[in-house]
C-alpha atoms as a PDB file:
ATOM      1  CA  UNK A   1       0.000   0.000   0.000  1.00  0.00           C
ATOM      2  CA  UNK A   2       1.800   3.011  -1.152  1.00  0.00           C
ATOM      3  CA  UNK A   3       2.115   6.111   1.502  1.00  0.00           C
ATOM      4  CA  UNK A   4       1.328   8.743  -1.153  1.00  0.00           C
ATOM      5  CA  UNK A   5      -2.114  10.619  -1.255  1.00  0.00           C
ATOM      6  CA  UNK A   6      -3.975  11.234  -3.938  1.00  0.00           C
ATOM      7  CA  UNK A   7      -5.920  13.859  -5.526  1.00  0.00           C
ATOM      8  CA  UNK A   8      -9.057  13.664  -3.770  1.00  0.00           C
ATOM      9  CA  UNK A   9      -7.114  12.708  -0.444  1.00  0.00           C
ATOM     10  CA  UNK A  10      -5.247  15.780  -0.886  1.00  0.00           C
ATOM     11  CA  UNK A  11      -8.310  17.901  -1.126  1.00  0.00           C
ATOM     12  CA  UNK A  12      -9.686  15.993   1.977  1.00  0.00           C
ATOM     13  CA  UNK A  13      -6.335  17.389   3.866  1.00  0.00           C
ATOM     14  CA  UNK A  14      -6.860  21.043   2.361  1.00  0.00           C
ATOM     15  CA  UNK A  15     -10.495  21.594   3.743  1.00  0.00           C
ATOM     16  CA  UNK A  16      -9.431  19.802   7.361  1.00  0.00           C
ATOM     17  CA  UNK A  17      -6.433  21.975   7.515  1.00  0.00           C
ATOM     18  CA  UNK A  18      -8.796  25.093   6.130  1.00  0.00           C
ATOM     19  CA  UNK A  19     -11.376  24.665   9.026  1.00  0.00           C
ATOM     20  CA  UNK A  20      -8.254  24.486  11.773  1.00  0.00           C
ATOM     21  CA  UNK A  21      -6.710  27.367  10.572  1.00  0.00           C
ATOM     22  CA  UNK A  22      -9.729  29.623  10.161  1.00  0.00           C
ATOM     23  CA  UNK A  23     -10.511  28.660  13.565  1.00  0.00           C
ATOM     24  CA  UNK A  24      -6.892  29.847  14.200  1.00  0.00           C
ATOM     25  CA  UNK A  25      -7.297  33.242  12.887  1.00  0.00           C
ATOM     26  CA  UNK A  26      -9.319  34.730  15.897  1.00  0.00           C
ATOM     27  CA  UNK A  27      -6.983  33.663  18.282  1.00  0.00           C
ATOM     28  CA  UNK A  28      -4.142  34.680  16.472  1.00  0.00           C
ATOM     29  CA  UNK A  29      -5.929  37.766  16.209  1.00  0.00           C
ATOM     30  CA  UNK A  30      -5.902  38.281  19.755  1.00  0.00           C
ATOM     31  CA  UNK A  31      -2.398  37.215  19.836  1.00  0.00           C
ATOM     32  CA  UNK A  32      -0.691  39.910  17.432  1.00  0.00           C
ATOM     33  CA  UNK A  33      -3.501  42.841  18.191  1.00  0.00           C
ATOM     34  CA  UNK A  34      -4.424  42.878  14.408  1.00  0.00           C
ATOM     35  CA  UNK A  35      -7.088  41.201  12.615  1.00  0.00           C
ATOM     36  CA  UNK A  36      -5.215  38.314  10.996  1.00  0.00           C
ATOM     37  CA  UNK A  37      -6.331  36.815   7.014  1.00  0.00           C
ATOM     38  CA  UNK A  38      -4.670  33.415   6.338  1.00  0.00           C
ATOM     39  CA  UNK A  39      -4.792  32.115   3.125  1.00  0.00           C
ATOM     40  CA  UNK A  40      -6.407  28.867   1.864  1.00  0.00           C
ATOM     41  CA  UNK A  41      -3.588  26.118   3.061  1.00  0.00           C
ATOM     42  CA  UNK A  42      -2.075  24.226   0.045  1.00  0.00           C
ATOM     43  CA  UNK A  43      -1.337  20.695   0.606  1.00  0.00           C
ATOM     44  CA  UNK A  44       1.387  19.024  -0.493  1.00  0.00           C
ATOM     45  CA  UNK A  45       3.343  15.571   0.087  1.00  0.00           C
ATOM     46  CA  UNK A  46       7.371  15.476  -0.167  1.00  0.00           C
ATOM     47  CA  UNK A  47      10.364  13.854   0.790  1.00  0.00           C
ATOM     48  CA  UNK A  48      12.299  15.775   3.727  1.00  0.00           C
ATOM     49  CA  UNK A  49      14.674  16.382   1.116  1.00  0.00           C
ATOM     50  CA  UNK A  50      12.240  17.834  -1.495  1.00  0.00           C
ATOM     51  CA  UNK A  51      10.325  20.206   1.802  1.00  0.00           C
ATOM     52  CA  UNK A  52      13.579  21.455   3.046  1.00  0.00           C
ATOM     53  CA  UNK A  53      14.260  22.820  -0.567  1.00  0.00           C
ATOM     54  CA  UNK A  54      10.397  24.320  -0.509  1.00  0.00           C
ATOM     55  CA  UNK A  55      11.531  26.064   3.179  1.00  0.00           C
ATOM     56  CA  UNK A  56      14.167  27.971   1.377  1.00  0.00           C
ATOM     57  CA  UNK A  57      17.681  28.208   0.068  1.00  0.00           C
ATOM     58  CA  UNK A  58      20.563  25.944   2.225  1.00  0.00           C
ATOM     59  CA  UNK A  59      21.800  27.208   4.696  1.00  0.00           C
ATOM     60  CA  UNK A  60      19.978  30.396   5.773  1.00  0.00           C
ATOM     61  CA  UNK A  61      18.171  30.723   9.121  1.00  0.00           C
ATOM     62  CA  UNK A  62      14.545  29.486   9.850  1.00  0.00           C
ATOM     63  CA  UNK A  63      12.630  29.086  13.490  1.00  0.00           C
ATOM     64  CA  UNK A  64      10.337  26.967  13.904  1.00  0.00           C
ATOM     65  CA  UNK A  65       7.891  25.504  16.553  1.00  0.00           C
ATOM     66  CA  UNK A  66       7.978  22.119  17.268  1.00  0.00           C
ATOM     67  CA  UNK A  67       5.001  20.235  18.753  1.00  0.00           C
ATOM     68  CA  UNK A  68       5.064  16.577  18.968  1.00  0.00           C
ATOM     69  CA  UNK A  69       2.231  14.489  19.210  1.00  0.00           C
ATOM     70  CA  UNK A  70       0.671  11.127  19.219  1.00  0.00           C
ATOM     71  CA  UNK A  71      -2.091   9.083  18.390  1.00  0.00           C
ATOM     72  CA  UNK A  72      -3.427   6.767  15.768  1.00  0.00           C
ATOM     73  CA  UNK A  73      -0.321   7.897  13.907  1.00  0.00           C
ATOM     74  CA  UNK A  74       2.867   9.770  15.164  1.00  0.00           C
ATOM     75  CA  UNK A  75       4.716  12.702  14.275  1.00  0.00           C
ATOM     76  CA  UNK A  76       5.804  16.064  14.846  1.00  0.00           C
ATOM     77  CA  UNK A  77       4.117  19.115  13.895  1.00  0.00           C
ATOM     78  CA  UNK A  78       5.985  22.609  13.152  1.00  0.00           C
ATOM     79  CA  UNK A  79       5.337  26.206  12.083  1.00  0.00           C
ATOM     80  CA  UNK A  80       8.015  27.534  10.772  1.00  0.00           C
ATOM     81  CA  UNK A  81       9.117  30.571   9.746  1.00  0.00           C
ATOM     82  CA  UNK A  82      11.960  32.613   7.650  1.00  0.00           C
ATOM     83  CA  UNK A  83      14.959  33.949  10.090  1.00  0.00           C
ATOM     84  CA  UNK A  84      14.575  37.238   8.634  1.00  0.00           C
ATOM     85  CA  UNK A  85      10.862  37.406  10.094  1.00  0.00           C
ATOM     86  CA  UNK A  86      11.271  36.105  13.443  1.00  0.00           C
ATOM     87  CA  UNK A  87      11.899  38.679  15.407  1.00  0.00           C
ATOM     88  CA  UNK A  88       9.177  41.117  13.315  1.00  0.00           C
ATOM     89  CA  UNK A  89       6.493  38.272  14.545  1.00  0.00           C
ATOM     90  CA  UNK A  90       7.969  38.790  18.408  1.00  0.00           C
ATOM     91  CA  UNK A  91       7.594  42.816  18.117  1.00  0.00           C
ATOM     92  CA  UNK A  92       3.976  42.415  16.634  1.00  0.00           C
ATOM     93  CA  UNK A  93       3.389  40.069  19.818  1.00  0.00           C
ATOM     94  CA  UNK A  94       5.173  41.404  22.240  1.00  0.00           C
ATOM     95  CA  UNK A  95       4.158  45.338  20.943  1.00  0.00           C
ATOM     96  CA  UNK A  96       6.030  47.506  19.344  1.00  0.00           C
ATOM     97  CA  UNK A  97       7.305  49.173  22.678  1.00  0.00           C
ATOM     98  CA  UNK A  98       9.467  46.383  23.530  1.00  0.00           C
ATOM     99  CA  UNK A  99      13.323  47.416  22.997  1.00  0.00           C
ATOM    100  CA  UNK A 100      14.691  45.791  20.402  1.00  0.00           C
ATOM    101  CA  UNK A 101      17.374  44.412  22.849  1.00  0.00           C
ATOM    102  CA  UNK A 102      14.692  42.745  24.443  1.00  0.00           C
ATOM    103  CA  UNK A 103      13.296  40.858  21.844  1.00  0.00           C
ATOM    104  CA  UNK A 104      15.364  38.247  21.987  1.00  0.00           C
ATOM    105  CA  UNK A 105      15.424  37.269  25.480  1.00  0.00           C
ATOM    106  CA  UNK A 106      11.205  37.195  24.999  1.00  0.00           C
ATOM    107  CA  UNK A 107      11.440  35.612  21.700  1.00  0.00           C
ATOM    108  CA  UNK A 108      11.250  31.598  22.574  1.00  0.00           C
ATOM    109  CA  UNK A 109       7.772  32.432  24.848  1.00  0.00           C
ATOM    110  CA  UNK A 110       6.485  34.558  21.862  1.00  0.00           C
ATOM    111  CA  UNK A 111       6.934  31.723  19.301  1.00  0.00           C
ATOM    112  CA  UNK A 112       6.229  29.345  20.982  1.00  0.00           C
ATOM    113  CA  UNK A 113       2.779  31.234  22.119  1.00  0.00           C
ATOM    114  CA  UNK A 114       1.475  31.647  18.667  1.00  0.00           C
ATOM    115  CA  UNK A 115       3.341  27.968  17.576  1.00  0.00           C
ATOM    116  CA  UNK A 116       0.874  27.024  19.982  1.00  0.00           C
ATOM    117  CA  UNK A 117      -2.413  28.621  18.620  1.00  0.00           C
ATOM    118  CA  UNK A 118      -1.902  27.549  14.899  1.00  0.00           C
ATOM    119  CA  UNK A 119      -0.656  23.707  15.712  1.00  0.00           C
ATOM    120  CA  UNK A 120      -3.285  23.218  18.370  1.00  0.00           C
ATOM    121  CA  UNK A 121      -5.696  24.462  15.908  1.00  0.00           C
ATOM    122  CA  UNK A 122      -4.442  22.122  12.893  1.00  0.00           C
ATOM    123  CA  UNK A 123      -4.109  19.447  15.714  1.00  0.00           C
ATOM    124  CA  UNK A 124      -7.875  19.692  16.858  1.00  0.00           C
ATOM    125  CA  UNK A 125      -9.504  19.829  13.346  1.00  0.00           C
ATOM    126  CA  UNK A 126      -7.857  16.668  12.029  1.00  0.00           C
ATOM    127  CA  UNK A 127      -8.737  15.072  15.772  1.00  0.00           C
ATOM    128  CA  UNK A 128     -12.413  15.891  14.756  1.00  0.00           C
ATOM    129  CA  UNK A 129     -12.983  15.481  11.465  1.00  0.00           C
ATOM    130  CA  UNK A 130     -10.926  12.213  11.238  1.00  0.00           C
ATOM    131  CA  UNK A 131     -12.419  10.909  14.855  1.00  0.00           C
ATOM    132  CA  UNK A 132      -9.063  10.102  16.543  1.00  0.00           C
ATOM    133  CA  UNK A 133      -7.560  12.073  19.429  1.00  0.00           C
ATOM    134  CA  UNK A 134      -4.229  13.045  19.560  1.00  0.00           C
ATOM    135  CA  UNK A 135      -1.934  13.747  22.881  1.00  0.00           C
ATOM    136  CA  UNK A 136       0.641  16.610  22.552  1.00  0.00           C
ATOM    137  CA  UNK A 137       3.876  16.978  24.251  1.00  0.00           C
ATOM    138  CA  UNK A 138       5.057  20.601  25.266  1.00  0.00           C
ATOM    139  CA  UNK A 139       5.933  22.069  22.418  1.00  0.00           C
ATOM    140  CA  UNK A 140       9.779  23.921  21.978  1.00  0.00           C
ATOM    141  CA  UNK A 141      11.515  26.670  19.259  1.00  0.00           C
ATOM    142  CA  UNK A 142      14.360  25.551  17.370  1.00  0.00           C
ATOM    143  CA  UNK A 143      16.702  27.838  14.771  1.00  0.00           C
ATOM    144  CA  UNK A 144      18.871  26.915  12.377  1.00  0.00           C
ATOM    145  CA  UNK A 145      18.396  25.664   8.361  1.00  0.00           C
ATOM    146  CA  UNK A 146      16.047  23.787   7.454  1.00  0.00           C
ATOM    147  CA  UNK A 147      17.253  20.238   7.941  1.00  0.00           C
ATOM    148  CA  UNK A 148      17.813  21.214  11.324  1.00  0.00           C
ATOM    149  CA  UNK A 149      14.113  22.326  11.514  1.00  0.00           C
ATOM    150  CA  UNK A 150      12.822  19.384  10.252  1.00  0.00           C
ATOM    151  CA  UNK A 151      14.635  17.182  12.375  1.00  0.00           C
ATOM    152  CA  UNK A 152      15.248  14.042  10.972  1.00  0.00           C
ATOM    153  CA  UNK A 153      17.996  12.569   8.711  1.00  0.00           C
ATOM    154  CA  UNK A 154      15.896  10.403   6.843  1.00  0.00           C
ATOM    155  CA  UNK A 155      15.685  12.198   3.502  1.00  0.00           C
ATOM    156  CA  UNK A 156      12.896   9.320   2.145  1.00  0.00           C
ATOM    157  CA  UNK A 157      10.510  10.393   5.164  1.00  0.00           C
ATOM    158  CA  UNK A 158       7.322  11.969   3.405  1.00  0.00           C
ATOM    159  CA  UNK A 159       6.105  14.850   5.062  1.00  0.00           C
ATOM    160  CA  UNK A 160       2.325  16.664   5.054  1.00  0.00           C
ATOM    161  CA  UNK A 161       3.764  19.987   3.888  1.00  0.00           C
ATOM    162  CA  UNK A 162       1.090  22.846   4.148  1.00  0.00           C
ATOM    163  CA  UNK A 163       1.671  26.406   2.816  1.00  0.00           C
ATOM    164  CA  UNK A 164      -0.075  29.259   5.003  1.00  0.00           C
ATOM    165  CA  UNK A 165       0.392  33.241   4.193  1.00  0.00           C
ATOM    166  CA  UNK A 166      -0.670  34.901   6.862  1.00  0.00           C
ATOM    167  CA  UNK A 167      -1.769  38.584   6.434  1.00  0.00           C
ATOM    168  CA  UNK A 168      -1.775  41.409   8.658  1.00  0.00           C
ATOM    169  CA  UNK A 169      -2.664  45.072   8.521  1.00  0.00           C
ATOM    170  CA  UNK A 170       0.669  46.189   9.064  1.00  0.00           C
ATOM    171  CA  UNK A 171       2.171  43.485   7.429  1.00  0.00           C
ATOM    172  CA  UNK A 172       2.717  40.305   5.323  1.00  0.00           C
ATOM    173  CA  UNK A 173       4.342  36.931   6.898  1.00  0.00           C
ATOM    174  CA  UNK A 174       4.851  33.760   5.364  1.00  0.00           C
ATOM    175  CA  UNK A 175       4.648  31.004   7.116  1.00  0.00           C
ATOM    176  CA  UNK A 176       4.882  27.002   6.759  1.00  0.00           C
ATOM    177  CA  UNK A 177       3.198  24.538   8.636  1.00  0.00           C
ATOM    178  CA  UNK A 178       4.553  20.573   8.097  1.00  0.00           C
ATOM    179  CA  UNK A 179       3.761  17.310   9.821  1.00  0.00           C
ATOM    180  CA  UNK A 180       6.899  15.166   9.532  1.00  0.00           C
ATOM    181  CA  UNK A 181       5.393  11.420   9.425  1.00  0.00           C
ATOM    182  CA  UNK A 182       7.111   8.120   8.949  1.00  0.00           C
ATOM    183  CA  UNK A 183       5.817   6.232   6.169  1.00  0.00           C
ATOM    184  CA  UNK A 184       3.561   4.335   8.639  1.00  0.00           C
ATOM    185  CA  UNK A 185       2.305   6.911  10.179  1.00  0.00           C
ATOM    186  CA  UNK A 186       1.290   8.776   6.716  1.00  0.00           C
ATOM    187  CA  UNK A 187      -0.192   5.046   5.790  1.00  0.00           C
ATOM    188  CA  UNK A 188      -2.310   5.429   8.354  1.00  0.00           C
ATOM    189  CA  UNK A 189      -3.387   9.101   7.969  1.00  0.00           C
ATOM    190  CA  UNK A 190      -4.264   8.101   4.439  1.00  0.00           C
ATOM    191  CA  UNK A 191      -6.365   4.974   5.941  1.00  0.00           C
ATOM    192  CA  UNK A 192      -8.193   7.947   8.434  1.00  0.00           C
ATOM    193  CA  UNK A 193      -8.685   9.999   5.219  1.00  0.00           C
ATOM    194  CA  UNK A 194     -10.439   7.283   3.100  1.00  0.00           C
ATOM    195  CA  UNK A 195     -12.706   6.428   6.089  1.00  0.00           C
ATOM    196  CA  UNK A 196     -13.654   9.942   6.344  1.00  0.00           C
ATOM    197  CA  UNK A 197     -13.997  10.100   2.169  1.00  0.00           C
ATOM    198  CA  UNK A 198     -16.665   7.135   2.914  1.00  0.00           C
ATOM    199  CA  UNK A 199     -13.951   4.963   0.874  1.00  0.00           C
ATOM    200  CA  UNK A 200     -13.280   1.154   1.450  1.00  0.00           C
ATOM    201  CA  UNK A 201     -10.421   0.607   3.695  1.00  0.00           C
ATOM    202  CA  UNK A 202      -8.310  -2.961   3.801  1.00  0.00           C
ATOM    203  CA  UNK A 203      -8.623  -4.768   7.099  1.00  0.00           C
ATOM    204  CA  UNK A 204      -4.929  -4.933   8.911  1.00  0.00           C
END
């Protein structure tokens, strides 16, 4: 049974991922004292190879949010964003008051605050819409490129790769959201997907 998804599957993801990230909006809202558009999520599935090259060029400097979790399939889910926009996400958090010496010694609790709000978000909508419940470990910032970010060595691990804009009034962020899955795990996203689809799925 191959791990990759398709068409319709992918569409499935899209409008699961849509409803957890408009319900993400509000909050986020809140969060960076701005109303907050985020664009319709675009699915894709790739290699950790092929997603680092979609996170940007080698090398340069990305955070991201890490939030592990675990359920009727295991992974880890991140938000991640470009270096260069990092610390104008903390200021829009923290307020623009804030020194700019300062940002840095509030930036992990500021990222990992709104990491927090968009991966719970993602988190809950594919825990309802799919029926399974997932448990979530605390989750923690890491910077560096984009290997780093993604965390595992195994470049033939296929990961849910989602691409978010995120739109302020001041402003315009990019951001990525990715589930890094083992090939198991995606198997049995795609099983969750098919039941929810109404599709036949293959006994274990």
């Amino acid at each position: 049974m191959t791990a990759k998804l398709d068409a319709e599957q992918i569409d499935a993801l899209s409008e699961i991922f849509n409803i957890g990230v408009g319900k993400a909006a509000a909050a986020m809202g809140r969060l960076m004292h701005d109303e907050v558009l985020l664009s319709v999520p675009h699915v894709s599935i790739f290699t950790v190879s092929e997603a680092a090259q979609q996170l940007g060029a080698a090398g340069s400097t990305m955070h991201g949010i890490r939030q592990p979790f675990r359920g009727v399939f295991n992974g880890d889910a991140l938000l991640i964003f470009p270096g260069d926009k990092s610390l104008e996400i903390v200021r829009i958090v923290a307020g623009q008051s804030v020194p700019g010496e300062d940002l840095s010694a509030i930036e992990q609790d500021a990222m990992s605050e709104l990491g927090n709000v968009m991966l719970s978000a993602c988190l809950a909508a594919l825990a309802d819409l799919l029926g399974n419940e997932f448990e979530l470990s605390p989750p923690r910032v890491d910077v560096g490129d984009s290997r780093t970010i993604l965390g595992t060595r195994i470049q033939n691990h296929l990961v849910v790769f989602l691409h978010i804009r995120f739109e302020l009034l001041s402003s315009q962020i990019e951001g990525f959201v990715v589930f890094v899955l083992n090939t198991t795990s995606l198997v049995a996203l795609r099983a969750a997907v098919d039941r929810l689809l109404g599709r036949p799925v293959p006994a274990d």
